[in-house]
C-alpha atoms as a PDB file:
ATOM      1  CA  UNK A   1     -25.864  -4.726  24.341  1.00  0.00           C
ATOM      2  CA  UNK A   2     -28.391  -2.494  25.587  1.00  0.00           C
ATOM      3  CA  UNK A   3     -28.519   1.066  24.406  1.00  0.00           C
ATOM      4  CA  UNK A   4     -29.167   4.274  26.515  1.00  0.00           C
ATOM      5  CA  UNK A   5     -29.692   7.691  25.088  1.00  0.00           C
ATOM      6  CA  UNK A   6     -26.696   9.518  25.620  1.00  0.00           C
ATOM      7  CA  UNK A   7     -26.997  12.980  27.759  1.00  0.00           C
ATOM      8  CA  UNK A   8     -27.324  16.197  25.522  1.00  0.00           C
ATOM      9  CA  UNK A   9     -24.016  18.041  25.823  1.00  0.00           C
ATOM     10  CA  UNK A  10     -25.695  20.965  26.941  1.00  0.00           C
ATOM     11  CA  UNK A  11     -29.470  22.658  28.437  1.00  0.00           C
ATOM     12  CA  UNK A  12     -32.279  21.759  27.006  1.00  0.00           C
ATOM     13  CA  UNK A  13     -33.004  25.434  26.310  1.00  0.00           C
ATOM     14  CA  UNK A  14     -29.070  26.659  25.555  1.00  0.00           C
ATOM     15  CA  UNK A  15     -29.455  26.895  21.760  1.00  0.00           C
ATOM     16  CA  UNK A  16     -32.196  29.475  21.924  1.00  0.00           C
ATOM     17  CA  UNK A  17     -33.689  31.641  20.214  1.00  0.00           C
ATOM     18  CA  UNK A  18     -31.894  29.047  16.726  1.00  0.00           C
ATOM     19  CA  UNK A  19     -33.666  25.719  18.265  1.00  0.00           C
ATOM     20  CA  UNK A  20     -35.890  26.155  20.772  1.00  0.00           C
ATOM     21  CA  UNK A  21     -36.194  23.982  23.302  1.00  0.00           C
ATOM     22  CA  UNK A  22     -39.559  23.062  22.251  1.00  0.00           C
ATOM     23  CA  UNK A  23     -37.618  21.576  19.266  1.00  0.00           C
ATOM     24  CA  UNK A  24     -35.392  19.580  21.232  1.00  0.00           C
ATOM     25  CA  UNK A  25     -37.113  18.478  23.242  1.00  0.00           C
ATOM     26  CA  UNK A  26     -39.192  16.807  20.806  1.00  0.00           C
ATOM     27  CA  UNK A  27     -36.034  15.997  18.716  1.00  0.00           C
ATOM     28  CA  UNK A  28     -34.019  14.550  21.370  1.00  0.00           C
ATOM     29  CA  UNK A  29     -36.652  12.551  23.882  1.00  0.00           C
ATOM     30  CA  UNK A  30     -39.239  11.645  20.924  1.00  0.00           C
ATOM     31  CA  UNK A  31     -37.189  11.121  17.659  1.00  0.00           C
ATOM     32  CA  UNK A  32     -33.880   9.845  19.106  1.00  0.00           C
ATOM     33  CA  UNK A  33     -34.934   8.025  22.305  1.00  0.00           C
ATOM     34  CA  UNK A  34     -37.581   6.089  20.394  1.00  0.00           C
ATOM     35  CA  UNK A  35     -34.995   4.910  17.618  1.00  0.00           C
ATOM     36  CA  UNK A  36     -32.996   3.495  20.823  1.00  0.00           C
ATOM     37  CA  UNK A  37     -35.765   1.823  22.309  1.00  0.00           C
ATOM     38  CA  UNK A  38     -36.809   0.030  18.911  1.00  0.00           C
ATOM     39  CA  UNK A  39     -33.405  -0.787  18.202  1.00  0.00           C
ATOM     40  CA  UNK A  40     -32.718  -2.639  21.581  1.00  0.00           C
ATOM     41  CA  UNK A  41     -36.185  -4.815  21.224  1.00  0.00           C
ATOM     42  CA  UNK A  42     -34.971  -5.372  17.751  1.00  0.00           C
ATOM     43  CA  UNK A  43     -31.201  -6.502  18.882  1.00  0.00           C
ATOM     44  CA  UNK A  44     -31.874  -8.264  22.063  1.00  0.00           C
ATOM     45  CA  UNK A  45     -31.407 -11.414  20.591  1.00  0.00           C
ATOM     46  CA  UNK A  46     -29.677 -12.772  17.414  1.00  0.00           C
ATOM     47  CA  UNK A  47     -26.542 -12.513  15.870  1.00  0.00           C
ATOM     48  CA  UNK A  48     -26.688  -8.321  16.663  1.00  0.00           C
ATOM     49  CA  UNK A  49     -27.181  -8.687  20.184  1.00  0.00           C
ATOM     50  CA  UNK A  50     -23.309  -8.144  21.352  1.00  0.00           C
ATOM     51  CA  UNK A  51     -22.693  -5.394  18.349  1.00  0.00           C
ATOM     52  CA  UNK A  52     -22.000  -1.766  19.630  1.00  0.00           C
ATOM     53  CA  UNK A  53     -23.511   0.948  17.434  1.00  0.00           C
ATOM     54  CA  UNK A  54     -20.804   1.730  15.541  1.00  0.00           C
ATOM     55  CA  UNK A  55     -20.533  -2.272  14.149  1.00  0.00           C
ATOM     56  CA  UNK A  56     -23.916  -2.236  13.903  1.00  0.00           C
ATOM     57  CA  UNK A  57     -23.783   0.290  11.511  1.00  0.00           C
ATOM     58  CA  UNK A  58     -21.731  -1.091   9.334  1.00  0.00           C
ATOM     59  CA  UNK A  59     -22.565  -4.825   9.375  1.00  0.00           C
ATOM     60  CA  UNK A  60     -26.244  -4.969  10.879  1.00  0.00           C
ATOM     61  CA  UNK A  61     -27.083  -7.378   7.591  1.00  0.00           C
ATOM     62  CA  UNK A  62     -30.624  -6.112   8.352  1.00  0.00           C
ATOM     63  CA  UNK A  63     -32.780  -2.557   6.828  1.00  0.00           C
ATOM     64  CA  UNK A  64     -34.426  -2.163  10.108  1.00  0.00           C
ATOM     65  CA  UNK A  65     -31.600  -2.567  12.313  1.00  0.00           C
ATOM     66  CA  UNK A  66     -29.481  -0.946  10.255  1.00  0.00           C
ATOM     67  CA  UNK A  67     -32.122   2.337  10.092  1.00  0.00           C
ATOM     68  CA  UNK A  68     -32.583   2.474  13.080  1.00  0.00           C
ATOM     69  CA  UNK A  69     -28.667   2.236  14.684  1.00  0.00           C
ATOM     70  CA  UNK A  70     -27.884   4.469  11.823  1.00  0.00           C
ATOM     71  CA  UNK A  71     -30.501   6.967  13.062  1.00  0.00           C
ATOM     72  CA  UNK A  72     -29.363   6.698  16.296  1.00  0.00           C
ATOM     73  CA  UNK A  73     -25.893   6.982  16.027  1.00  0.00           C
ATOM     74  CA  UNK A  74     -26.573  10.309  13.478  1.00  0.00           C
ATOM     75  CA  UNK A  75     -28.373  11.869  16.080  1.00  0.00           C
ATOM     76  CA  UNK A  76     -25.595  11.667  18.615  1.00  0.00           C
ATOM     77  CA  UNK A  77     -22.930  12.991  16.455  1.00  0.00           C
ATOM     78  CA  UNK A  78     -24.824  16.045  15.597  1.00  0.00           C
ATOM     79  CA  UNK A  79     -25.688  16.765  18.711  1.00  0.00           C
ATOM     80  CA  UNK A  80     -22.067  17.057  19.948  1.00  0.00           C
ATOM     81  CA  UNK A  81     -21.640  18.986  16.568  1.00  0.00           C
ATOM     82  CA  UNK A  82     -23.559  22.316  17.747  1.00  0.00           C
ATOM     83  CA  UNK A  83     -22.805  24.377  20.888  1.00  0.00           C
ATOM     84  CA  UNK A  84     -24.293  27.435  22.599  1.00  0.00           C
ATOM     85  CA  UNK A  85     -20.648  28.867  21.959  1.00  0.00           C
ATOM     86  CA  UNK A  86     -20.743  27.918  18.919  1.00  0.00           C
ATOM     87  CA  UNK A  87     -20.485  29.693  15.401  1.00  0.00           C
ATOM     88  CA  UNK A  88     -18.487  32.737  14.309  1.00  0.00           C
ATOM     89  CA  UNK A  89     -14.520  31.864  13.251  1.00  0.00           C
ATOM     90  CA  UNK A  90     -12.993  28.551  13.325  1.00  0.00           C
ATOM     91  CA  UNK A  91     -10.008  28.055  15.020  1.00  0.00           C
ATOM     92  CA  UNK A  92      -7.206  29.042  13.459  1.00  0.00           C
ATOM     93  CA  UNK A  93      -6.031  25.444  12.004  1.00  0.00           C
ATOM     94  CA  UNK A  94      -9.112  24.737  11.289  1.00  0.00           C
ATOM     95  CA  UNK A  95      -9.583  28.008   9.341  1.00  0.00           C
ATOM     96  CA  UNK A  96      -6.205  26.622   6.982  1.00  0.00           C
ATOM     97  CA  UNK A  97      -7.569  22.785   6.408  1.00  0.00           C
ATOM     98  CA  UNK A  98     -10.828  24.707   5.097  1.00  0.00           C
ATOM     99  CA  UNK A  99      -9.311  27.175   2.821  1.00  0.00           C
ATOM    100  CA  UNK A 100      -7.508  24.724   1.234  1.00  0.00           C
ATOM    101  CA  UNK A 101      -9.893  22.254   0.776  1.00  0.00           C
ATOM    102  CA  UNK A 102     -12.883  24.833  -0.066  1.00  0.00           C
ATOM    103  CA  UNK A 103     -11.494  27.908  -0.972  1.00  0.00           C
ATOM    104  CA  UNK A 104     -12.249  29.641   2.233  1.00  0.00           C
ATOM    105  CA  UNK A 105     -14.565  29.189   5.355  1.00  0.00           C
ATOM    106  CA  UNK A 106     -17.209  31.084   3.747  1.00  0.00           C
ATOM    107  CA  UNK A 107     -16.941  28.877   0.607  1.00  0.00           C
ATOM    108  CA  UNK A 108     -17.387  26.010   3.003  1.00  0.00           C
ATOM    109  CA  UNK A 109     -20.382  27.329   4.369  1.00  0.00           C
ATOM    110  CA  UNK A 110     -22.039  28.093   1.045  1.00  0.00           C
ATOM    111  CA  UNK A 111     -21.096  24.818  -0.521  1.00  0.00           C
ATOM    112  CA  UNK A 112     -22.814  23.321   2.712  1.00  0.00           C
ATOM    113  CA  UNK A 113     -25.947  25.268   2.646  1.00  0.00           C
ATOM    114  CA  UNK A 114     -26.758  24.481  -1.396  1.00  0.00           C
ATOM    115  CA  UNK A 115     -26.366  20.689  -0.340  1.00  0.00           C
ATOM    116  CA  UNK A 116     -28.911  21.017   2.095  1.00  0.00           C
ATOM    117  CA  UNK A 117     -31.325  22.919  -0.049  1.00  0.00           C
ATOM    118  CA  UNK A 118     -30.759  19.980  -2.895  1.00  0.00           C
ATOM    119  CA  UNK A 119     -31.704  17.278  -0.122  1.00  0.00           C
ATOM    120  CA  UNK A 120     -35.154  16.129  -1.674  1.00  0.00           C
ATOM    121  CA  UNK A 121     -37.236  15.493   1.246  1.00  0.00           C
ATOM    122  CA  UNK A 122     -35.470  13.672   4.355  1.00  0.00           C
ATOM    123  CA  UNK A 123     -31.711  13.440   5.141  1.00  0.00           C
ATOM    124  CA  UNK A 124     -28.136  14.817   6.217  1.00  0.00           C
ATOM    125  CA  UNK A 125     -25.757  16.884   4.982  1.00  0.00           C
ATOM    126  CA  UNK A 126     -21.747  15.380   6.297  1.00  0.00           C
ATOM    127  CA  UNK A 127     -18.565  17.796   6.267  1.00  0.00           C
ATOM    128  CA  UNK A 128     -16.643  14.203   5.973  1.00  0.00           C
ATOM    129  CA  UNK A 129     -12.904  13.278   4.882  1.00  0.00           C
ATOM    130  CA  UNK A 130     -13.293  10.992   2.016  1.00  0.00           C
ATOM    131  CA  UNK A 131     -11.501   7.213   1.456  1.00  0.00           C
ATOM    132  CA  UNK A 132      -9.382   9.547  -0.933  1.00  0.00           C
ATOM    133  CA  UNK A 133      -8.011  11.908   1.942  1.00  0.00           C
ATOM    134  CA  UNK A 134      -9.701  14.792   1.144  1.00  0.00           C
ATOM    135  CA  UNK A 135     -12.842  16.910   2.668  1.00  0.00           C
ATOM    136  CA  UNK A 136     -16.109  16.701   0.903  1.00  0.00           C
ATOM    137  CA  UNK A 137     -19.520  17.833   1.832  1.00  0.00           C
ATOM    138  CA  UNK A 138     -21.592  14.320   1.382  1.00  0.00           C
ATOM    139  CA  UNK A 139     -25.166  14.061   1.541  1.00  0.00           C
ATOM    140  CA  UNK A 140     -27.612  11.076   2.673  1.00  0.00           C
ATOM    141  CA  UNK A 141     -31.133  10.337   2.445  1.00  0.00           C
ATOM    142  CA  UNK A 142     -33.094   9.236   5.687  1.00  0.00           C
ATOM    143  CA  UNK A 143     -30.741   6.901   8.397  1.00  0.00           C
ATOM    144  CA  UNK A 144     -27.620   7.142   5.439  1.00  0.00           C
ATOM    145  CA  UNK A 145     -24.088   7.126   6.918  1.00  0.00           C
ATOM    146  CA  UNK A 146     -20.458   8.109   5.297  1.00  0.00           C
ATOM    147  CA  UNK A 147     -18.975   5.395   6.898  1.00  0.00           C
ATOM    148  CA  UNK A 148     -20.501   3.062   5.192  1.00  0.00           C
ATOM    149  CA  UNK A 149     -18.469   4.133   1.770  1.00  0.00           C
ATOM    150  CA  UNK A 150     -15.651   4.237   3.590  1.00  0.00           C
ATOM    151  CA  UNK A 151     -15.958   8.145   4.554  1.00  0.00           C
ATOM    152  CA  UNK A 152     -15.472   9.393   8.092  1.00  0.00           C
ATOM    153  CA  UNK A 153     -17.607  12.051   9.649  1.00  0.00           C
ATOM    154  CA  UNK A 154     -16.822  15.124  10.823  1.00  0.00           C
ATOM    155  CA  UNK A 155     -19.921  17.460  11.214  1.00  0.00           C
ATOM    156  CA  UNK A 156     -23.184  16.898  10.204  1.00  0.00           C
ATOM    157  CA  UNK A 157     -26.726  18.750   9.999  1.00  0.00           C
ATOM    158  CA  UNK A 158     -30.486  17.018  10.213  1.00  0.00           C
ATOM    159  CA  UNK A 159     -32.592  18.233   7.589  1.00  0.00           C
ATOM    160  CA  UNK A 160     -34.981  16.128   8.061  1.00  0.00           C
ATOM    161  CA  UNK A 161     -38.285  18.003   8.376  1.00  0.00           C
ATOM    162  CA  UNK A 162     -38.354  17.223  12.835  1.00  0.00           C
ATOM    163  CA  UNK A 163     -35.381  19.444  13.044  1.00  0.00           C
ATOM    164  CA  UNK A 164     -36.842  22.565  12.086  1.00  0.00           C
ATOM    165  CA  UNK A 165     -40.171  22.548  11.300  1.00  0.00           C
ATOM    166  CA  UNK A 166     -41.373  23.963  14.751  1.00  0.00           C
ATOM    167  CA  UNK A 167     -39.165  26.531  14.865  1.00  0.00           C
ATOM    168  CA  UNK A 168     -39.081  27.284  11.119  1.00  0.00           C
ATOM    169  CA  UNK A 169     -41.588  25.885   8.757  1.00  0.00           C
ATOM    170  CA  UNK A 170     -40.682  25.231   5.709  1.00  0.00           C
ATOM    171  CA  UNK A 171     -37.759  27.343   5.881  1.00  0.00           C
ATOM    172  CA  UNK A 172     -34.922  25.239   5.974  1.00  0.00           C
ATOM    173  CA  UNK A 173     -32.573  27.333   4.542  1.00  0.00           C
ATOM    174  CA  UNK A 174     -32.499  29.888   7.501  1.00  0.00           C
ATOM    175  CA  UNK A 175     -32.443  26.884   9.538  1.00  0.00           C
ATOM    176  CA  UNK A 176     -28.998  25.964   8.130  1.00  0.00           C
ATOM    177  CA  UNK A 177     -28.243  29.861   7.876  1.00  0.00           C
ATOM    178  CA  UNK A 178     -28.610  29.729  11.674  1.00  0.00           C
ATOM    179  CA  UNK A 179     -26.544  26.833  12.471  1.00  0.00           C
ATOM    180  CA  UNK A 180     -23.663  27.991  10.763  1.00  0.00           C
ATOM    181  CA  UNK A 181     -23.851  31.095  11.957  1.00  0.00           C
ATOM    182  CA  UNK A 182     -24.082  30.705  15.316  1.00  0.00           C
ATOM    183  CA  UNK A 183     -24.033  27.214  16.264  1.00  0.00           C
ATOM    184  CA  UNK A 184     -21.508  24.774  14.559  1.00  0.00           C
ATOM    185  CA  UNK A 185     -19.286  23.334  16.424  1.00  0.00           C
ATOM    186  CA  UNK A 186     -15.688  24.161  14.986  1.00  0.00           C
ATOM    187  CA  UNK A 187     -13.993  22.546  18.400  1.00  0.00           C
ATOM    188  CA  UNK A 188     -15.867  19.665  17.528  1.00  0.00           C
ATOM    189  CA  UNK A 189     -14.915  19.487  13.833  1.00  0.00           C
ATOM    190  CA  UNK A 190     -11.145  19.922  14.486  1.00  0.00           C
ATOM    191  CA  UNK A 191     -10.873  17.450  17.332  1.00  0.00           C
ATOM    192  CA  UNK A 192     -12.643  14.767  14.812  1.00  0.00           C
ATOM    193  CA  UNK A 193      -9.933  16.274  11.637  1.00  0.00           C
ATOM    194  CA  UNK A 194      -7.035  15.780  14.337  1.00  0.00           C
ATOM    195  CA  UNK A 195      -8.059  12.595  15.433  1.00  0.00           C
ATOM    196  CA  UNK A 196      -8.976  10.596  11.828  1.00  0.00           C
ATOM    197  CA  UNK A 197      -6.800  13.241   8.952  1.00  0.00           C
ATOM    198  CA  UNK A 198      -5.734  10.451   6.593  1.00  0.00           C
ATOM    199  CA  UNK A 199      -4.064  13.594   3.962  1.00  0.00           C
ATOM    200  CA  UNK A 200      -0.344  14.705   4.572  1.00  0.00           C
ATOM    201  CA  UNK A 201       0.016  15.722   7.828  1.00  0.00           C
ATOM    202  CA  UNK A 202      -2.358  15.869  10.756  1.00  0.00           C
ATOM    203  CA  UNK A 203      -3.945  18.894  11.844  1.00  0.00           C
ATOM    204  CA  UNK A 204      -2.052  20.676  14.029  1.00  0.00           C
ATOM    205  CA  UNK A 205      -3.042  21.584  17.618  1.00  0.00           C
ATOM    206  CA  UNK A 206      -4.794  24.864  18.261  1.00  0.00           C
ATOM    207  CA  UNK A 207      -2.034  27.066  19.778  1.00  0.00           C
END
């Protein structure tokens, strides 16, 4: 299976002035294209070599493949998990699942951003369901995944240093600041929540 990098979901420059496009460029072309392009040399034969990224995730039987499908396949979901309309109040079912499972929306957030500070050098931080049926806010250490403990996704940040740096320095925490602010993706989150919810009932359609 040959891998392509999948287009960005919107403009290079439409999460300005948070990431610049100077930042995602870089992020997007350098970081995540070249994780594709080592991971199809590194699949093109072999007992890999008909896996899609998903399997390849959770089966590769091999570090490097495994790092780099990982990577890959973490770099497209949080791409599709910020937007230029992004930010301010989830929708309104959202808004319920996240005051019951965190206490409120601005619990969530705050719960989120100490994660993220804790991450000791490079990672993620996951909004994810857990095995158990319940939202958690997970955290992984370079190409880690949730799903392979059984967790499914739902949002996730980069913290590693690439995703920032140029736009922030050192400051990651007003780099998370900003993307929960003003550019997570709640649409994104509650079309994942109604699409996997394994607890009670599933979320209910935005009205």
């Amino acid at each position: 299976m040959i891998f392509t990098l999948p287009p960005l979901p919107y403009a290079m420059d439409a999460l300005e002035p948070h990431v610049s496009a100077r930042t995602l460029a870089c992020h997007y072309q350098n970081h995540h294209g070249e994780y594709l392009r080592r991971l199809n040399s590194a699949v093109k034969s072999g007992p890999n070599a008909r896996k899609t990224l998903d399997q390849l995730v959770l089966t590769a039987g091999d570090a490097d493949v495994f790092n780099l499908a990982a990577q890959a396949w973490n770099h497209g979901f949080y791409w599709n998990g910020l937007s230029p309309q992004g930010g301010g109040e989830p929708p309104a079912a959202l808004e319920e699942v996240l005051s019951d499972q965190f206490g409120s929306v601005h619990a969530f957030k705050e719960q989120l951003a100490t994660a993220a500070d804790a991450v000791f050098g490079s990672g993620w931080v996951w909004l994810i369901e857990s095995r158990e049926g319940h939202l958690a806010i997970d955290t992984s250490h370079n190409a880690g995944n949730p799903m392979t403990d059984d967790n499914i996704p739902l949002w996730v940040v980069d913290v590693w240093e690439h995703a920032y740096y140029l736009d922030y320095q050192h400051d990651r925490g007003r780099y998370i600041e900003n993307i929960l602010e003003y550019l997570i993706n709640w649409r994104f989150i509650e079309q994942n929540l109604q699409a996997t919810y394994r607890a009670g009932s599933p979320v209910p359609e935005a009205g």
